[in-house]
Each structure stands twice: as C-alpha cells, then as structure tokens.
PDB file of N, CA and C in Angstrom:
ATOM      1  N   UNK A   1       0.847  -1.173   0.000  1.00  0.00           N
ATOM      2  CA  UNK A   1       0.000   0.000   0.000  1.00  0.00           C
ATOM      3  C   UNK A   1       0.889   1.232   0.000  1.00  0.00           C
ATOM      4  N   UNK A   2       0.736   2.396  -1.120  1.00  0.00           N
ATOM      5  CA  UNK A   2       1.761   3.346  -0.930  1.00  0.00           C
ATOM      6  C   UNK A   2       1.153   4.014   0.573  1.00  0.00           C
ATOM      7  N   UNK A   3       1.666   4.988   0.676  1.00  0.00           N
ATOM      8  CA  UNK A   3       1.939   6.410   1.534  1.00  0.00           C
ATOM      9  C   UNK A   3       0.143   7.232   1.741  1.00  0.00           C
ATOM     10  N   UNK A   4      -0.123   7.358   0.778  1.00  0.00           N
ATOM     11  CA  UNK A   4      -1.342   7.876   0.035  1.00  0.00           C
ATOM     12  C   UNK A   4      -2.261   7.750   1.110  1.00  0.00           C
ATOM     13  N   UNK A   5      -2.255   6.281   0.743  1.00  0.00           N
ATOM     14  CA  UNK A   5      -3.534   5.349   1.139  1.00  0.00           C
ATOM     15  C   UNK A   5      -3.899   4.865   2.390  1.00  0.00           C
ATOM     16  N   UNK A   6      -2.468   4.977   3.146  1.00  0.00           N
ATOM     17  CA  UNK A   6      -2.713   4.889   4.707  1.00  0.00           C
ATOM     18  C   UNK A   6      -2.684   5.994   5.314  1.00  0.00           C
ATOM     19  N   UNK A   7      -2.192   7.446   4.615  1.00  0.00           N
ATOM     20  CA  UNK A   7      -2.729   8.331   5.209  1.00  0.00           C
ATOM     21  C   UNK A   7      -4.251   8.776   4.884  1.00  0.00           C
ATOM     22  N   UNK A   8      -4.559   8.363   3.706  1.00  0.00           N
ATOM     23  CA  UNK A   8      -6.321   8.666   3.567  1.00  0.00           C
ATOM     24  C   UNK A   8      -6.679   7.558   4.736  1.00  0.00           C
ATOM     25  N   UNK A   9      -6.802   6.658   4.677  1.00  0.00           N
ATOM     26  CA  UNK A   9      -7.522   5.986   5.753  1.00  0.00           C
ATOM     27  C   UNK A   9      -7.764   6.493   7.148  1.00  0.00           C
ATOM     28  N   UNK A  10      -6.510   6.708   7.748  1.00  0.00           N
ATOM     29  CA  UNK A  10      -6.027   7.554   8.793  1.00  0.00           C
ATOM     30  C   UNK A  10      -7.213   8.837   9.398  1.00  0.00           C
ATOM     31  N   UNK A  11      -6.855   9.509   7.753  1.00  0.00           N
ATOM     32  CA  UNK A  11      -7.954  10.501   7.705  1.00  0.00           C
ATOM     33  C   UNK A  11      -9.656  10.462   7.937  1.00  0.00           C
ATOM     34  N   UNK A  12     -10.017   9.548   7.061  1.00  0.00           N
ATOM     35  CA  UNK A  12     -10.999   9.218   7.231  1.00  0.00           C
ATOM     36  C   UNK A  12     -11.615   8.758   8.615  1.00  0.00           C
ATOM     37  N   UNK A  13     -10.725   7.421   8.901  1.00  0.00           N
ATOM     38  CA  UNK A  13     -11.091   7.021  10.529  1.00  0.00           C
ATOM     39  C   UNK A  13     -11.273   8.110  11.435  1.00  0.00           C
ATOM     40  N   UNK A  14     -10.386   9.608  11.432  1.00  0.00           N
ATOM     41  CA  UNK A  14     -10.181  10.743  12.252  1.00  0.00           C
ATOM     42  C   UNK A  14     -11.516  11.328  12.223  1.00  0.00           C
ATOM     43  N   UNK A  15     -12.378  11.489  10.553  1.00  0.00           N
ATOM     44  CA  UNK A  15     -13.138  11.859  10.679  1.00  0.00           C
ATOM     45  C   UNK A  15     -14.544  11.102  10.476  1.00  0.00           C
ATOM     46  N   UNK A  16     -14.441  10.058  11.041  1.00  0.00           N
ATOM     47  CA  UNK A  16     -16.053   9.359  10.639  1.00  0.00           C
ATOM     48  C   UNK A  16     -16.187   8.933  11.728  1.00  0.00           C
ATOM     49  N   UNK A  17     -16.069   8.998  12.745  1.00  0.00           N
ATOM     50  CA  UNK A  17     -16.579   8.741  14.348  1.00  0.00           C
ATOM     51  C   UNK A  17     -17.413  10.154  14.633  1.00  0.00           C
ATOM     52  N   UNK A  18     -18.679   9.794  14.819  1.00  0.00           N
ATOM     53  CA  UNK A  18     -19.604  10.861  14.651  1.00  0.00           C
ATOM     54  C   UNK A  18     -20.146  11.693  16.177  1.00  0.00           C
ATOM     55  N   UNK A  19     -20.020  12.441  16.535  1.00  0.00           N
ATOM     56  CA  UNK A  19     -20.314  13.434  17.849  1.00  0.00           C
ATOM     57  C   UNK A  19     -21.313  14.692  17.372  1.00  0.00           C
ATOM     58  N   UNK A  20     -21.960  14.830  18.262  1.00  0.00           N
ATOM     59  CA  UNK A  20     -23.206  15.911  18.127  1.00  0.00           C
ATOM     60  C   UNK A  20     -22.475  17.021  18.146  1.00  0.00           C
ATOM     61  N   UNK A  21     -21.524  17.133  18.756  1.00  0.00           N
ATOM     62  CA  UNK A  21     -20.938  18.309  18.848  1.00  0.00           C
ATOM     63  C   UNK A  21     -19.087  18.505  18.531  1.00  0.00           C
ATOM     64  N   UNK A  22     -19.043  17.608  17.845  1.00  0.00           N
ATOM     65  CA  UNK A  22     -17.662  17.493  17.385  1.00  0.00           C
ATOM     66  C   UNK A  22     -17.383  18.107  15.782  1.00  0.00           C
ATOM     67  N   UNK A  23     -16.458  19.301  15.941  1.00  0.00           N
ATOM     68  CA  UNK A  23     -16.242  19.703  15.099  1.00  0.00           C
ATOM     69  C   UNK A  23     -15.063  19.475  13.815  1.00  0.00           C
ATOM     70  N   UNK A  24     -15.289  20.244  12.586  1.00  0.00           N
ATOM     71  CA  UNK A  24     -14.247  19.972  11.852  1.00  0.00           C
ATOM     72  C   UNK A  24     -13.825  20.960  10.962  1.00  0.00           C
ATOM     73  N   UNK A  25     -12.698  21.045  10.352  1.00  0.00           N
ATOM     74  CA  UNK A  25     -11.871  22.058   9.360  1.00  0.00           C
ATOM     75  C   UNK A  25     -12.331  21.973   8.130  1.00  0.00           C
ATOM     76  N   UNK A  26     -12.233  23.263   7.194  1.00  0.00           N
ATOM     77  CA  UNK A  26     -12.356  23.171   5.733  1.00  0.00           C
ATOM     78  C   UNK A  26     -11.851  21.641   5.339  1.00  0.00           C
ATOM     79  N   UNK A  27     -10.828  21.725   5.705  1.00  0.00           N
ATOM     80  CA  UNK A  27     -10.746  20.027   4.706  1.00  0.00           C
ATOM     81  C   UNK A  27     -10.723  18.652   4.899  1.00  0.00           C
ATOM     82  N   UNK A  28     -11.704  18.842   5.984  1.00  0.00           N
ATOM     83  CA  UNK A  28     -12.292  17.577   6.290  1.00  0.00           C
ATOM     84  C   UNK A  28     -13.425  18.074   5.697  1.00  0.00           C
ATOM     85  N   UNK A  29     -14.288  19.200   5.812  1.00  0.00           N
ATOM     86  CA  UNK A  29     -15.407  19.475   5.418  1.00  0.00           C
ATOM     87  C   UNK A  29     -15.378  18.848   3.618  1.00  0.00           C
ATOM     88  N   UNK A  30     -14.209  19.407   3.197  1.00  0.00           N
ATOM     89  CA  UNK A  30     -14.247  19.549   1.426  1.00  0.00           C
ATOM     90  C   UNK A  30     -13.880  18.290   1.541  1.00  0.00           C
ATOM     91  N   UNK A  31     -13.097  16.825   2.041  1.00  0.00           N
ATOM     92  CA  UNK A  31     -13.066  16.064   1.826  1.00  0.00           C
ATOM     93  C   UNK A  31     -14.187  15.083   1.616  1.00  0.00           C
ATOM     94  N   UNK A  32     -15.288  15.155   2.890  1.00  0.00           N
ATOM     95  CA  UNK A  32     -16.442  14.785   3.046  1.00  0.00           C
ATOM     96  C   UNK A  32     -17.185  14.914   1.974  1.00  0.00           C
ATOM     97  N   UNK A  33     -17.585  16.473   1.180  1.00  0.00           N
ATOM     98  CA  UNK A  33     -18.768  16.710   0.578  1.00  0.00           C
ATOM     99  C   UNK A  33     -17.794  16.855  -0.786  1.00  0.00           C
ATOM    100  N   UNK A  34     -16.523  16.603  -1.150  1.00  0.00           N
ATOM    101  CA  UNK A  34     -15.726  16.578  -2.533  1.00  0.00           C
ATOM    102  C   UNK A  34     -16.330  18.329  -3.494  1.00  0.00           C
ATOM    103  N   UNK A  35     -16.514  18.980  -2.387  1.00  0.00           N
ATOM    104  CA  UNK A  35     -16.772  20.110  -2.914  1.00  0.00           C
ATOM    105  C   UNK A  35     -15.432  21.381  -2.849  1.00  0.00           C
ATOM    106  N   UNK A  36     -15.239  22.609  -3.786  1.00  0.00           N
ATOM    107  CA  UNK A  36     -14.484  23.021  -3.643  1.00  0.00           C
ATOM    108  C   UNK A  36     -14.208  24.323  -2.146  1.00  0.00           C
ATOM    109  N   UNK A  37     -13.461  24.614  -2.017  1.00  0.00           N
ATOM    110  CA  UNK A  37     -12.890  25.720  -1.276  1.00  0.00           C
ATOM    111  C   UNK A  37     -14.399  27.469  -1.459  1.00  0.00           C
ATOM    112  N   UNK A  38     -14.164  27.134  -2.796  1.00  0.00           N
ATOM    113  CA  UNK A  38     -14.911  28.596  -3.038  1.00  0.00           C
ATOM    114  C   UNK A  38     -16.632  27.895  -3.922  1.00  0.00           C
ATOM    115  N   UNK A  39     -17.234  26.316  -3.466  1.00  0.00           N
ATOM    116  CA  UNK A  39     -17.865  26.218  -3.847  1.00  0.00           C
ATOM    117  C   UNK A  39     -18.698  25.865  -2.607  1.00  0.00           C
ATOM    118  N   UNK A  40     -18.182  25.733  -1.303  1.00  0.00           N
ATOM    119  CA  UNK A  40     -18.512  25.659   0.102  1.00  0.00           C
ATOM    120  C   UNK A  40     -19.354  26.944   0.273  1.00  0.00           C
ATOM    121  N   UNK A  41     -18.014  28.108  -0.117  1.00  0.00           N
ATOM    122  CA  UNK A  41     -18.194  29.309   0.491  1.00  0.00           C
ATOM    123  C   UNK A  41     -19.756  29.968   0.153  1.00  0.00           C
ATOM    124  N   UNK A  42     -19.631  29.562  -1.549  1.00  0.00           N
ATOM    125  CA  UNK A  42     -21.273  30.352  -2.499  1.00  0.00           C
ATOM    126  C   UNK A  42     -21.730  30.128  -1.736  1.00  0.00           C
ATOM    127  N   UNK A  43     -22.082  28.497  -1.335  1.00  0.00           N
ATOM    128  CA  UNK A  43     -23.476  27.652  -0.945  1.00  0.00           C
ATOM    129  C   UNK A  43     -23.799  28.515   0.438  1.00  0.00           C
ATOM    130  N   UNK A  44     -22.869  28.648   1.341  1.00  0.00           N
ATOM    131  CA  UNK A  44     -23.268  29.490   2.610  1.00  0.00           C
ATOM    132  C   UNK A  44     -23.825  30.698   2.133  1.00  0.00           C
ATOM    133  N   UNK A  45     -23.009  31.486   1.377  1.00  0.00           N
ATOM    134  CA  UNK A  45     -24.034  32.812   0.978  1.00  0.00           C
ATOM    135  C   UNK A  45     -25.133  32.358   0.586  1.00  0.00           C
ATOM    136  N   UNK A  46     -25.710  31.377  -0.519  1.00  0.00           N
ATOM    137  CA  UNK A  46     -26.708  31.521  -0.792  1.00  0.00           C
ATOM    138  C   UNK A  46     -27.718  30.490   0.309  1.00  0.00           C
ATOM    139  N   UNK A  47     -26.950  30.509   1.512  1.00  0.00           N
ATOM    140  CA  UNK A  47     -28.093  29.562   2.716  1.00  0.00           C
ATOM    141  C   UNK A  47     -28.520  27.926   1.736  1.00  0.00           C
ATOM    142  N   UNK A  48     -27.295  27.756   1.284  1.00  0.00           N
ATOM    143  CA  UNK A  48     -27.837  26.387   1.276  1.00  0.00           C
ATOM    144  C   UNK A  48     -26.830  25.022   1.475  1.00  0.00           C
ATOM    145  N   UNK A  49     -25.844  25.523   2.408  1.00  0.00           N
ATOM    146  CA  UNK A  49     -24.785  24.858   2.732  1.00  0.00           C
ATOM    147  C   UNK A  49     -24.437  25.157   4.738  1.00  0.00           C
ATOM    148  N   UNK A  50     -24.453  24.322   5.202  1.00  0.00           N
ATOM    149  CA  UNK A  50     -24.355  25.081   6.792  1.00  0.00           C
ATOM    150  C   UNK A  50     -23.214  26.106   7.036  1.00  0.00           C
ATOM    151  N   UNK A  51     -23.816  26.824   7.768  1.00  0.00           N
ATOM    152  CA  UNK A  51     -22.346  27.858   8.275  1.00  0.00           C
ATOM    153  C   UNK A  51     -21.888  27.454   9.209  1.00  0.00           C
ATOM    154  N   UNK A  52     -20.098  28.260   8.934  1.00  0.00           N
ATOM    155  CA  UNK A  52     -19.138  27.479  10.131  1.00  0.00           C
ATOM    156  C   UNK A  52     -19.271  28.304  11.184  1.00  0.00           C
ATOM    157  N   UNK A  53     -18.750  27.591  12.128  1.00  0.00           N
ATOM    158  CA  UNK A  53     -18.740  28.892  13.561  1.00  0.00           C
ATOM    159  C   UNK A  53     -17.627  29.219  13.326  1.00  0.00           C
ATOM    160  N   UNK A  54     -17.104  30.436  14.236  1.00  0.00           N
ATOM    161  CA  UNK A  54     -16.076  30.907  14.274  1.00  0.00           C
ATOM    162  C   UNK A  54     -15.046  30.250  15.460  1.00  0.00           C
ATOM    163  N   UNK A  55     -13.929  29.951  15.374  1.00  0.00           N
ATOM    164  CA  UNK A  55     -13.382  29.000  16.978  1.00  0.00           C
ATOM    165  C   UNK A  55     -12.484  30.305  17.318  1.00  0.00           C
ATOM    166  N   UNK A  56     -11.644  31.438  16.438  1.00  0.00           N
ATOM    167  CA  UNK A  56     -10.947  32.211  16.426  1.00  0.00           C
ATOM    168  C   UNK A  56     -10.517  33.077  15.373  1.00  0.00           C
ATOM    169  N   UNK A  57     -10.144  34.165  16.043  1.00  0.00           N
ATOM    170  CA  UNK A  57      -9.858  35.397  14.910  1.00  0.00           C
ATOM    171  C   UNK A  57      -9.525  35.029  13.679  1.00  0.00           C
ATOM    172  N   UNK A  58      -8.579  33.874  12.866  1.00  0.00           N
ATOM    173  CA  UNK A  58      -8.618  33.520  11.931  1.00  0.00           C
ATOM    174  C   UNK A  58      -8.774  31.789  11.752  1.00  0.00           C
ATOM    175  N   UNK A  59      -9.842  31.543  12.702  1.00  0.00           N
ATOM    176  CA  UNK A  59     -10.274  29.894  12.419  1.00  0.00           C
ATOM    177  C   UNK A  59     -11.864  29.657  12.407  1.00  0.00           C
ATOM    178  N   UNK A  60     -11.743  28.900  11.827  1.00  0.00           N
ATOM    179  CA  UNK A  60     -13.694  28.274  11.771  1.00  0.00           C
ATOM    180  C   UNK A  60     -13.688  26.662  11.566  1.00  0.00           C
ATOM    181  N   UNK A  61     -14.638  26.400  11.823  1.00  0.00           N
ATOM    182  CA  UNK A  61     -14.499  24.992  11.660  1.00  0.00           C
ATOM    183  C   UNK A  61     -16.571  24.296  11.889  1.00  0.00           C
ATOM    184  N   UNK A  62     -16.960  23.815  11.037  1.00  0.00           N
ATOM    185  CA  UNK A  62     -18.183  23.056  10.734  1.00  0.00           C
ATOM    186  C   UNK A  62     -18.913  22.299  12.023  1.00  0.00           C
ATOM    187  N   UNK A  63     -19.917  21.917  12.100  1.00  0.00           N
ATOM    188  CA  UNK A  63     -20.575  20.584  13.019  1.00  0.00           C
ATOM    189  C   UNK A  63     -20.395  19.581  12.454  1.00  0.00           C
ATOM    190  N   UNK A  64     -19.703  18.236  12.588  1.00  0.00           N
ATOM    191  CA  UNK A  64     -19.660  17.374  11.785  1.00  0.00           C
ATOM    192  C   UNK A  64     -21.415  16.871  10.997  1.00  0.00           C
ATOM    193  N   UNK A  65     -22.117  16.631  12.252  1.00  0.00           N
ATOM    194  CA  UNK A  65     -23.187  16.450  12.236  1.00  0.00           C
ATOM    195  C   UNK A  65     -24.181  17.200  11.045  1.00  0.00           C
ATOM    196  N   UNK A  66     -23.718  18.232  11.110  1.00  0.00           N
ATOM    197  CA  UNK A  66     -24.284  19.438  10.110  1.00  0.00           C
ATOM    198  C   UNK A  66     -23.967  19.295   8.965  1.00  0.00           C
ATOM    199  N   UNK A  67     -23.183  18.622   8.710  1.00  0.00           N
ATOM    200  CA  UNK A  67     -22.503  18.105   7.487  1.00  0.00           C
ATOM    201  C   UNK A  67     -23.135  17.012   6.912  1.00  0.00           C
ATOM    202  N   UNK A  68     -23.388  15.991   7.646  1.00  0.00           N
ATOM    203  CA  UNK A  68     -23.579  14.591   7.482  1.00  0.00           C
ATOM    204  C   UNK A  68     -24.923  15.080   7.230  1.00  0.00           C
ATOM    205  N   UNK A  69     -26.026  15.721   8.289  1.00  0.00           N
ATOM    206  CA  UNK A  69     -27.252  15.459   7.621  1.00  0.00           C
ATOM    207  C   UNK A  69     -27.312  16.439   5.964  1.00  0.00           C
ATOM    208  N   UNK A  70     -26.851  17.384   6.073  1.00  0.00           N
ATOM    209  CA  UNK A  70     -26.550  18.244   4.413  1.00  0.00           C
ATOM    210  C   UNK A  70     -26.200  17.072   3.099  1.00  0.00           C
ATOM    211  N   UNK A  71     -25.325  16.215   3.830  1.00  0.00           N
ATOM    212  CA  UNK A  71     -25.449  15.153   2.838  1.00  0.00           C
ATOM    213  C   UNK A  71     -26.397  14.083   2.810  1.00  0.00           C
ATOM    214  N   UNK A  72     -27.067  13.855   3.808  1.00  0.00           N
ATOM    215  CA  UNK A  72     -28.038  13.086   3.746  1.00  0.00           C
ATOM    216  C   UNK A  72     -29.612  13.273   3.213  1.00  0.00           C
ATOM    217  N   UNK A  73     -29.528  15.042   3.225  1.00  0.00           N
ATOM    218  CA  UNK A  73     -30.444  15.476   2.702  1.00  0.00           C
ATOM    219  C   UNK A  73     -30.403  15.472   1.280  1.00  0.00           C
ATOM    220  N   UNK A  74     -29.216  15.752   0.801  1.00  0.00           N
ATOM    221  CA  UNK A  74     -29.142  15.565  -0.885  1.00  0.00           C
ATOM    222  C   UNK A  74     -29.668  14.051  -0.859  1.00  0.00           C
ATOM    223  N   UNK A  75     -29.240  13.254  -0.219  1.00  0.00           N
ATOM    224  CA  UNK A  75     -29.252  11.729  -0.674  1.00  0.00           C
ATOM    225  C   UNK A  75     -30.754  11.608  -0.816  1.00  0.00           C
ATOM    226  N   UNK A  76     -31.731  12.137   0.037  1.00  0.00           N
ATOM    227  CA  UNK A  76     -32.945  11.970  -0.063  1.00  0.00           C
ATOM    228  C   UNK A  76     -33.793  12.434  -0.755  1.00  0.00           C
ATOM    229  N   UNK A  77     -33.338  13.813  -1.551  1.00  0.00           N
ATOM    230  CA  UNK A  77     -33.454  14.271  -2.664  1.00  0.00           C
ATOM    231  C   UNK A  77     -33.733  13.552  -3.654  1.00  0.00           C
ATOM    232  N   UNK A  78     -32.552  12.916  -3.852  1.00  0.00           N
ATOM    233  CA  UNK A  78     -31.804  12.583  -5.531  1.00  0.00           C
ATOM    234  C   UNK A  78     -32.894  10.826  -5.029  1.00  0.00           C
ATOM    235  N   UNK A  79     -32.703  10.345  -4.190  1.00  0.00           N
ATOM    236  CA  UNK A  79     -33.582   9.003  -3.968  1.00  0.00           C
ATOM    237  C   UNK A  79     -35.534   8.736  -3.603  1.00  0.00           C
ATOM    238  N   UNK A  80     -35.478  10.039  -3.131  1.00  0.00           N
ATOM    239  CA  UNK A  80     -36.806  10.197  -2.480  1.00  0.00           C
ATOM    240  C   UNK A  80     -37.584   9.680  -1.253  1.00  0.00           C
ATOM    241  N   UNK A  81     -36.395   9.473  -0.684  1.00  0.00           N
ATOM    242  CA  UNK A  81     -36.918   8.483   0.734  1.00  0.00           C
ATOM    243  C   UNK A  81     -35.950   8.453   1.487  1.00  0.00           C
ATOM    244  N   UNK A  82     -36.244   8.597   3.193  1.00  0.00           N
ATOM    245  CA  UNK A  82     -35.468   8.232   4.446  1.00  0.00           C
ATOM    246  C   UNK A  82     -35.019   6.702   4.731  1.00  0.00           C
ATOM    247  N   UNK A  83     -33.746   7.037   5.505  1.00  0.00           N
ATOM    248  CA  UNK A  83     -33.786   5.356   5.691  1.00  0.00           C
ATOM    249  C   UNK A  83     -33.704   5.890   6.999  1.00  0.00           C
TER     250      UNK A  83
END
C-alpha cells in the first residue's frame, strides 16, 4: 500500500466517528462533501450549505453532524426516501 492510502484511511477514521458536537476544518469538510474551497463558500451565501462557527480570529471549523445530515439530505433528494 503506498503512503497515500494509509494516510487517507487515517484521515478518514479521524473523521467518521460521529459526535453531536464534534467539530471539523475546511478540509475535512471539502473532503467529506468533494466540494471546492470557493464552492462551500457560495453555498453558505446563498443559505444552502451550513455555516461554520467561528473558533478564532482567523479559524472556523463546521458541526460534523451538520454536514452529514446536508449530505443526507441531498441523498434523499436525488432518492426520495429516508432510511
């Protein structure tokens, strides 16, 4: 297995243990939803992407949770049904 691949895993495991109140960074966020940097940002202006809180003067960081259901809501969209 190269280098790559055990650090994606790594990553992933870091971020898929799920907490109500456990937060996360732009790029776990953009990893999660494979969306861009400045295609995150639109969706918040136009209220249809969650906003981050602020943690500090130059940091922010997502609800994981807030994330997961944003994607779960597309999923139910595009499928038409809850599981």
């Amino acid at each position: 297995m190269n280098k790559n691949s055990d650090s994606d895993s790594v990553f992933v495991k870091q971020i898929v243990s799920p907490s109500s109140n456990k937060v996360i960074k732009l790029k776990e966020v953009k990893y999660l939803t494979t969306l861009s940097t400045a295609s995150i940002y639109r969706q918040i202006k136009n209220n249809s992407f969650p906003k981050q809180i602020k943690l500090g003067e130059r940091s922010s960081a997502w609800f994981y949770e807030e994330i997961i259901q944003w994607l779960e809501e597309k999923r139910i969209k595009r499928d038409g049904v809850s599981q």
